[in-house]
C-alpha atoms as a PDB file:
ATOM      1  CA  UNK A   1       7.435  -4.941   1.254  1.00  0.00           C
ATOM      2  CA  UNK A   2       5.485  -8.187  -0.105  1.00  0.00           C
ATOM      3  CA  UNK A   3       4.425  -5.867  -2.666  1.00  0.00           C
ATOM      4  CA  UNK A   4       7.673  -4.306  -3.623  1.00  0.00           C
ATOM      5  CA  UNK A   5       9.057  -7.565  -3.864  1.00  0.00           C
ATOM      6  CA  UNK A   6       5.878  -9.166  -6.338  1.00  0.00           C
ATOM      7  CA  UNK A   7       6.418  -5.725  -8.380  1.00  0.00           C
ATOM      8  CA  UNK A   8      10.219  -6.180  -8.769  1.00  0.00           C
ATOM      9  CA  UNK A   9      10.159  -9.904 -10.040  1.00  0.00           C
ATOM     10  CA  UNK A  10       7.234  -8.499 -12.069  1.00  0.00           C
ATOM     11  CA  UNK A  11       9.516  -5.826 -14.064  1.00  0.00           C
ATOM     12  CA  UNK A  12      12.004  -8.866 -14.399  1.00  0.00           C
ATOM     13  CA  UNK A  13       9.420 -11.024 -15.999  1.00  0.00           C
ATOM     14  CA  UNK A  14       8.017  -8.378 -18.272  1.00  0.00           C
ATOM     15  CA  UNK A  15      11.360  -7.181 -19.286  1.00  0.00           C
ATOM     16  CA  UNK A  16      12.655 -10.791 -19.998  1.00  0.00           C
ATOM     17  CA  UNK A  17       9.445 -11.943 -21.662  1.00  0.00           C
ATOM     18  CA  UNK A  18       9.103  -8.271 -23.704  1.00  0.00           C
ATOM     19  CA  UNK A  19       5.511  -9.480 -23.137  1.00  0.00           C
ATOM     20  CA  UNK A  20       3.210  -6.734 -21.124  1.00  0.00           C
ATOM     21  CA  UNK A  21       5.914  -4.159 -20.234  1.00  0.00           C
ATOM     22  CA  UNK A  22       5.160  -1.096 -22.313  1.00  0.00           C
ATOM     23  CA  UNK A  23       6.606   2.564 -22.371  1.00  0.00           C
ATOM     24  CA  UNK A  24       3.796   3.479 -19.480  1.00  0.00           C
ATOM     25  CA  UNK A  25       4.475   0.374 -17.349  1.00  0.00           C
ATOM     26  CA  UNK A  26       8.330   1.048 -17.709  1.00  0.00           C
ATOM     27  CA  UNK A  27       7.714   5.007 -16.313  1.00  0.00           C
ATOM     28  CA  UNK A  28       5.312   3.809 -13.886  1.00  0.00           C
ATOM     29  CA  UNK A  29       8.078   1.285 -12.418  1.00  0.00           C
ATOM     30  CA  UNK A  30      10.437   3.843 -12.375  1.00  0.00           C
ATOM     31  CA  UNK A  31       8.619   6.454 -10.399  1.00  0.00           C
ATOM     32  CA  UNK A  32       7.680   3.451  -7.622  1.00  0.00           C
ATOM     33  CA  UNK A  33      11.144   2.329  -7.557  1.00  0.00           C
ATOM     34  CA  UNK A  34      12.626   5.512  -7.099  1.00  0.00           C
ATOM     35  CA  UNK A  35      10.043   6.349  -4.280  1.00  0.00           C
ATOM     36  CA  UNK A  36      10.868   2.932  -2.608  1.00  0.00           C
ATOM     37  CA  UNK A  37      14.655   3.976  -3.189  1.00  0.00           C
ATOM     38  CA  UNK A  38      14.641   7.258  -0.654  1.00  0.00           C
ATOM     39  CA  UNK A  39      13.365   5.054   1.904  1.00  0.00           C
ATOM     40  CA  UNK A  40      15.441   4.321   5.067  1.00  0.00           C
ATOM     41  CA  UNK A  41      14.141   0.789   5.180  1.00  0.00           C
ATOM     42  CA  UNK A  42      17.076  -1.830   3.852  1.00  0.00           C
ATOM     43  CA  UNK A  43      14.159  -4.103   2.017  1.00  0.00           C
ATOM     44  CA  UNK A  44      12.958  -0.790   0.037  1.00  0.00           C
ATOM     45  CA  UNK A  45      16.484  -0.117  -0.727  1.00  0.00           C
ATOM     46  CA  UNK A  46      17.073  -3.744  -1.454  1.00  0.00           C
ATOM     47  CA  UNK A  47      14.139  -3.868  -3.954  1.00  0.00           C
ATOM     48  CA  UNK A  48      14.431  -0.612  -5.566  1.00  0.00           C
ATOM     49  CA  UNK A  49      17.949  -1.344  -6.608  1.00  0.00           C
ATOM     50  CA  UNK A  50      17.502  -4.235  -8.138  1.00  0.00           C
ATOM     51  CA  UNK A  51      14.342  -3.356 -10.278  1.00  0.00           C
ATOM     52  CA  UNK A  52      15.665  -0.037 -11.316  1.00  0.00           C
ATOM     53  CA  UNK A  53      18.648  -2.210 -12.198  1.00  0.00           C
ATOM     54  CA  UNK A  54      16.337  -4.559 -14.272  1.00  0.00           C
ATOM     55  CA  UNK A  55      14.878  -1.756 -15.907  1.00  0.00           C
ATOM     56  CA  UNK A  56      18.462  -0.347 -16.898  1.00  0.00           C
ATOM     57  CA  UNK A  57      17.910   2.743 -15.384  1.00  0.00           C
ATOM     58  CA  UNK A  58      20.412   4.514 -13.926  1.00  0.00           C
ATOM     59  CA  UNK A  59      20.668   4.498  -9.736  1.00  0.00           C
ATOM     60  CA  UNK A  60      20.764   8.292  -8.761  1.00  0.00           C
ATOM     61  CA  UNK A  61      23.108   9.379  -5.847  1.00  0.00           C
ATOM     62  CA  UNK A  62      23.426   6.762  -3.439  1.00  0.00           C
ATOM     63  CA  UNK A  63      25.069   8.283  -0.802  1.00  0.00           C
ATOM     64  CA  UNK A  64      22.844   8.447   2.049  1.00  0.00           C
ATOM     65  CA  UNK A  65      21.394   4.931   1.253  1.00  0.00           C
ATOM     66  CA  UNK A  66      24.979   3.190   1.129  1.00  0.00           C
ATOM     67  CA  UNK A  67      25.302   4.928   4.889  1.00  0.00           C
ATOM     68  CA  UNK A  68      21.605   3.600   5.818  1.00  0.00           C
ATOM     69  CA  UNK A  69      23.138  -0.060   5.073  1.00  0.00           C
ATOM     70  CA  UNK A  70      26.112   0.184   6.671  1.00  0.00           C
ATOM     71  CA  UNK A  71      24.528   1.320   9.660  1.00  0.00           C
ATOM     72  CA  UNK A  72      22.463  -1.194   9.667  1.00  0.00           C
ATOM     73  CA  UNK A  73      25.267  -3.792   8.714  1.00  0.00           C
ATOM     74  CA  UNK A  74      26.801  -2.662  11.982  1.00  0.00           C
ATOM     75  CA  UNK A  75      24.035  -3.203  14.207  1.00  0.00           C
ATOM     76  CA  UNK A  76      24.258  -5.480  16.898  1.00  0.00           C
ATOM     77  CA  UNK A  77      20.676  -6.230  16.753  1.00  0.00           C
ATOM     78  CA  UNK A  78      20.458  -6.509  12.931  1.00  0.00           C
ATOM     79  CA  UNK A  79      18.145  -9.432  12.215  1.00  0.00           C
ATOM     80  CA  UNK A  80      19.109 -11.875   9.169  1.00  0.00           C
ATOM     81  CA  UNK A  81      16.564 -10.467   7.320  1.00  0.00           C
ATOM     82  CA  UNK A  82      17.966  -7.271   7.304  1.00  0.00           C
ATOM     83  CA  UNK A  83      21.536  -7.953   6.614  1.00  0.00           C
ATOM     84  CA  UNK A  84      19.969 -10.286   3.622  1.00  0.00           C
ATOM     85  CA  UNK A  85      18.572  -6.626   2.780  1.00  0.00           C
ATOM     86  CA  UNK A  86      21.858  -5.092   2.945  1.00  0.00           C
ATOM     87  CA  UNK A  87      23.550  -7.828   1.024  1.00  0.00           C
ATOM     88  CA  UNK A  88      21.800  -7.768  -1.638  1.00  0.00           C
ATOM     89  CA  UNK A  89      21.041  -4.187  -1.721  1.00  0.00           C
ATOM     90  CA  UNK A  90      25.101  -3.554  -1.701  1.00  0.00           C
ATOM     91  CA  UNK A  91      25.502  -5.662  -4.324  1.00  0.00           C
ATOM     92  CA  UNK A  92      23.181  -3.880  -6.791  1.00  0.00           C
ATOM     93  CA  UNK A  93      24.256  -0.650  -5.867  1.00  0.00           C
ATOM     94  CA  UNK A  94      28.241  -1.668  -6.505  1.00  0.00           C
ATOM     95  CA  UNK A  95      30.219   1.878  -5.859  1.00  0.00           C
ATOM     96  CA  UNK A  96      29.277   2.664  -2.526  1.00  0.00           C
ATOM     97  CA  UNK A  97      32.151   4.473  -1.181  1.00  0.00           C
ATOM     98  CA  UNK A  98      32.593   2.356   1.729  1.00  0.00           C
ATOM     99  CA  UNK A  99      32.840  -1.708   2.016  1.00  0.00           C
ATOM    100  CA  UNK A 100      30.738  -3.287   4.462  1.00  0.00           C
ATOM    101  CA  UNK A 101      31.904  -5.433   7.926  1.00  0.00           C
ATOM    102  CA  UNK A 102      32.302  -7.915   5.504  1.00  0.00           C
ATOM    103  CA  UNK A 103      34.141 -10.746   8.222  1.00  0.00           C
ATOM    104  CA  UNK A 104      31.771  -9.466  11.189  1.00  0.00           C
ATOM    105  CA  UNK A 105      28.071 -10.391   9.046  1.00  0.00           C
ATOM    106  CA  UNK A 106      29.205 -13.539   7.594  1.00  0.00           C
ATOM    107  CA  UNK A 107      30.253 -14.804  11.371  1.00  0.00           C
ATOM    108  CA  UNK A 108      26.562 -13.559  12.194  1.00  0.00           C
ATOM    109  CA  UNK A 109      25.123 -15.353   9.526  1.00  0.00           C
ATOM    110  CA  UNK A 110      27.002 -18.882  10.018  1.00  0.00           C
ATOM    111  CA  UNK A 111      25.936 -18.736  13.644  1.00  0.00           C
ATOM    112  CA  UNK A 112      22.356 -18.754  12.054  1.00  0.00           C
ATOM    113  CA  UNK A 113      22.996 -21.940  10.247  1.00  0.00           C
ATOM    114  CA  UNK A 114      24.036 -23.309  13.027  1.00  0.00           C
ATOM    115  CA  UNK A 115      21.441 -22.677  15.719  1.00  0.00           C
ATOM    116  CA  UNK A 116      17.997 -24.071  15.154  1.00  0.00           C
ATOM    117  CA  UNK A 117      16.663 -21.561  12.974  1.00  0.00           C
ATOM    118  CA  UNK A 118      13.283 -21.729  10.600  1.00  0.00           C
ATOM    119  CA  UNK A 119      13.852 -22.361   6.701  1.00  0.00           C
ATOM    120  CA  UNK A 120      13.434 -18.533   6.269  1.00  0.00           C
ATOM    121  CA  UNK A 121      15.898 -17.592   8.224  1.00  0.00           C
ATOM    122  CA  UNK A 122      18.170 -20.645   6.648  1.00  0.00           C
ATOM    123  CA  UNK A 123      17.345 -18.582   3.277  1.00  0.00           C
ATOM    124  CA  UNK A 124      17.811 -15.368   4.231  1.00  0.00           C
ATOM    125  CA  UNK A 125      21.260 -16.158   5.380  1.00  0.00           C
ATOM    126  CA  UNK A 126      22.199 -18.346   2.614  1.00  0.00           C
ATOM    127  CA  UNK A 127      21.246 -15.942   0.176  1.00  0.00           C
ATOM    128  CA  UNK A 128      22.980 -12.930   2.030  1.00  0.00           C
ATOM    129  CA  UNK A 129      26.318 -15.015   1.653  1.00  0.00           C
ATOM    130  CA  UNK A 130      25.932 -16.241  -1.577  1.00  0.00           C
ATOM    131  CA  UNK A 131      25.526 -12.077  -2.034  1.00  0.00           C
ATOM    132  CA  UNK A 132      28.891 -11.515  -0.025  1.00  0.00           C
ATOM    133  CA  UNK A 133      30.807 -14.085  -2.490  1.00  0.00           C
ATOM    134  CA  UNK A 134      30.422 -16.425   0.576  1.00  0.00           C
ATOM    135  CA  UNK A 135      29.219 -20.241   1.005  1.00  0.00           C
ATOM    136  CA  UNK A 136      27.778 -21.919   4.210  1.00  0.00           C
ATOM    137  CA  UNK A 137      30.702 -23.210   6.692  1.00  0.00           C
ATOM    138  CA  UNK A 138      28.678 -26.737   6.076  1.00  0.00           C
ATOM    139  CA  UNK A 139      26.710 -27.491   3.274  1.00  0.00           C
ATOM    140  CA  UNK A 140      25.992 -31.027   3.933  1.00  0.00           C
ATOM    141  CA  UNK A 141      24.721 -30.077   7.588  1.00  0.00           C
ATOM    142  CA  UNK A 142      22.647 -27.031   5.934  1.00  0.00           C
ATOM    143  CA  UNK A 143      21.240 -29.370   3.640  1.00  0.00           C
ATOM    144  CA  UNK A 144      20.378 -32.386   6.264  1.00  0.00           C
ATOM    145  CA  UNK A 145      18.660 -29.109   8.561  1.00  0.00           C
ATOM    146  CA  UNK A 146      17.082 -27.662   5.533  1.00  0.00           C
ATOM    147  CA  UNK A 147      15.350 -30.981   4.611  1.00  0.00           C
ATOM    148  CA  UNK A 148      14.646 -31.756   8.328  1.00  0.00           C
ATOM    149  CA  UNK A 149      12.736 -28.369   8.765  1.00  0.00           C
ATOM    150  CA  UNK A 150      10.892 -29.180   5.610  1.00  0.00           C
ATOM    151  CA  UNK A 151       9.246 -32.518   6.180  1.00  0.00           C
ATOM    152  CA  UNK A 152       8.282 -31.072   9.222  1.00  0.00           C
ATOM    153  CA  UNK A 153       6.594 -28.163   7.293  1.00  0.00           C
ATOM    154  CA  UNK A 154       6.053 -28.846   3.520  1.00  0.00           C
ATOM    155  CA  UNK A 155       3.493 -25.140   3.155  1.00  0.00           C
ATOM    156  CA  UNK A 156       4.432 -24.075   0.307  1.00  0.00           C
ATOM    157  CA  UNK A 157       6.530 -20.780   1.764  1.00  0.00           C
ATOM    158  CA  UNK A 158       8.878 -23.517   2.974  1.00  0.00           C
ATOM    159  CA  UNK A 159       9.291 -25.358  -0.295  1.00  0.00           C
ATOM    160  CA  UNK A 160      10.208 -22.098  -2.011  1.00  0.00           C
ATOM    161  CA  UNK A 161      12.596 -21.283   0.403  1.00  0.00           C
ATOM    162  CA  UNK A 162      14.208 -25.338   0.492  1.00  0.00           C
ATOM    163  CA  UNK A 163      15.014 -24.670  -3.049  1.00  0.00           C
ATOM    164  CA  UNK A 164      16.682 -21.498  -2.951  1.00  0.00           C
ATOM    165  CA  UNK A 165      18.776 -22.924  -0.525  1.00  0.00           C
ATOM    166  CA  UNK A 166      19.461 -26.074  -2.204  1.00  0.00           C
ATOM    167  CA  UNK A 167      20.339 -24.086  -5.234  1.00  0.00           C
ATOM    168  CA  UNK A 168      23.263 -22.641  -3.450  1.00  0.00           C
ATOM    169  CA  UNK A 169      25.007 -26.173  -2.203  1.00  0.00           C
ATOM    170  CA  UNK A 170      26.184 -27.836  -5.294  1.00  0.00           C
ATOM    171  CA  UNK A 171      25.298 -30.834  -7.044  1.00  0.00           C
ATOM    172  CA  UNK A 172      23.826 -32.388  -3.377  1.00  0.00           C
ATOM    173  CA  UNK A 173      21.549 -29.506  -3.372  1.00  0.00           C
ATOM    174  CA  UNK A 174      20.748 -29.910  -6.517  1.00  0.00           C
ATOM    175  CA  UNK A 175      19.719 -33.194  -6.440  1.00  0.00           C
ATOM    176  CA  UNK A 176      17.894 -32.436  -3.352  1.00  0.00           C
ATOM    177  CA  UNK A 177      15.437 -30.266  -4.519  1.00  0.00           C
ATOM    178  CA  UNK A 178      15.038 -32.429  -7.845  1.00  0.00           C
ATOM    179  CA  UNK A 179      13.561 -35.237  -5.773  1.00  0.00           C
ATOM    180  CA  UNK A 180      11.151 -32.709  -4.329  1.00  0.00           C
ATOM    181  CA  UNK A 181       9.430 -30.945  -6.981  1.00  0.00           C
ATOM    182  CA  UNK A 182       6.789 -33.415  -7.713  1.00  0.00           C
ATOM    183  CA  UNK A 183       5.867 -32.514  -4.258  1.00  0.00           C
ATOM    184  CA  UNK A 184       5.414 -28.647  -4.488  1.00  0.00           C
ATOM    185  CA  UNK A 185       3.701 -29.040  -7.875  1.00  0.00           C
ATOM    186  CA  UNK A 186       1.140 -31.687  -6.411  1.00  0.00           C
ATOM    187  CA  UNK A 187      -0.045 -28.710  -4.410  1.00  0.00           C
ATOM    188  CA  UNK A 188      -1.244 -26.511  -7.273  1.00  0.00           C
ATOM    189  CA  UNK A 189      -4.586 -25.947  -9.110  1.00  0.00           C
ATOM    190  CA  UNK A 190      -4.551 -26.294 -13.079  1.00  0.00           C
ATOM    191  CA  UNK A 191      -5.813 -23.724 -14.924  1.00  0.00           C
ATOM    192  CA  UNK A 192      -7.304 -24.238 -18.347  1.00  0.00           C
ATOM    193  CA  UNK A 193      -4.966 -27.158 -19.346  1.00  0.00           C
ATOM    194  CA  UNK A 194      -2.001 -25.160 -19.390  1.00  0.00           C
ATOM    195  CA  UNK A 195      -0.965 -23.155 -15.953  1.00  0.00           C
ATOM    196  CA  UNK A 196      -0.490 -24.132 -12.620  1.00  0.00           C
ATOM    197  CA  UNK A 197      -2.167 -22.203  -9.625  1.00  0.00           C
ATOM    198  CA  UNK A 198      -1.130 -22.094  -6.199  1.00  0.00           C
ATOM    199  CA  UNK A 199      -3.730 -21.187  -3.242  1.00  0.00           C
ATOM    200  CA  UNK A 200      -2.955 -18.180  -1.759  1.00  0.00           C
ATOM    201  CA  UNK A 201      -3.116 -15.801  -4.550  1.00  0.00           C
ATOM    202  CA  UNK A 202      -0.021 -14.176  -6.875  1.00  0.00           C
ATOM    203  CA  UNK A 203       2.734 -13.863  -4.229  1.00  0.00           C
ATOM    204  CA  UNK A 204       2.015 -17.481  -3.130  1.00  0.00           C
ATOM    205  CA  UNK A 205       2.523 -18.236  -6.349  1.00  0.00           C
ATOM    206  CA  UNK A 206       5.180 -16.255  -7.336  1.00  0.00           C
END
């Protein structure tokens, strides 16, 4: 999934940059995103139909996938991660014949920002609303958590998701992550004069 994920902001940067995305890259994309698309997992779906979207390709039937997300979306035992997954994966795929439990996830998800949950999980279900056409129940609360959680735990995972979150509260969480940036960027190699490196490798990084 890491992969799928590195690959998809990949076709994004090469299609935005019109850089190092040929003809061959572009075909090549395709064919993984359409494999990635028949799978039952909501993160493959997720991924696939946002890249082939990025690619402007055209999503093939999407029947059985819209039911593999609202089954999922009805699941009692549906992590956040997942119903970030179906989210986002609804909201690329736009016609699927039936609308999701729209009232039941976003209760699930504000109970998440409201029990002591990890920064991931604070993204996941931030960005799954923000999906829905939803905002947090609380934003200064979220934000006072989210900032909590990460001077505890400054890795670098945690920064990314502190400003993804912060991106989604207004002008507080905007100014939030402004006053943190110096901090992430302290925490990266330079390279040749002219990029910045993180440890960890490319999805690190990315």
């Amino acid at each position: 999934m890491v992969f799928l994920s590195i690959f998809v902001a990949s076709c994004y940067a090469g299609i935005s940059t019109n850089s190092f995305f040929n003809a061959n890259d572009r075909l090549h994309g395709k064919r993984v995103l359409l494999e990635a698309l028949s799978s039952s997992e909501v993160g493959g779906i997720h991924y696939a139909a946002v890249g082939l979207k990025i690619l402007r390709e055209t999503l093939p039937s999407t029947a059985v996938q819209c039911q593999n997300l609202l089954k999922t979306s009805s699941d009692p035992k549906a992590t956040t991660e997942a119903l970030y997954h179906v989210a986002q994966a609804f909201k690329a795929i736009g016609n699927c014949p039936q609308p999701l439990p729209v009232l039941n996830i976003v209760k699930n998800l504000q109970n998440v920002l409201e029990k002591e949950a990890n920064l991931q999980e604070l993204y996941y279900a931030v960005e799954a609303l923000a999906a829905l056409g939803q905002k947090p129940a609380d934003s200064g609360k979220l934000l006072k958590a989210a900032q909590l959680l990460l001077k505890k735990n400054d890795s670098l995972a945690n920064f990314g998701y502190f400003f993804y979150i912060s991106s989604n509260l207004g002008n507080d969480g905007a100014t939030a992550a402004f006053s943190r940036i110096e901090d992430a960027l302290i925490q990266a190699d330079e390279v040749d004069g002219t990029l910045l490196q993180f440890e960890g490798g490319l999805s690190t990084t990315g």
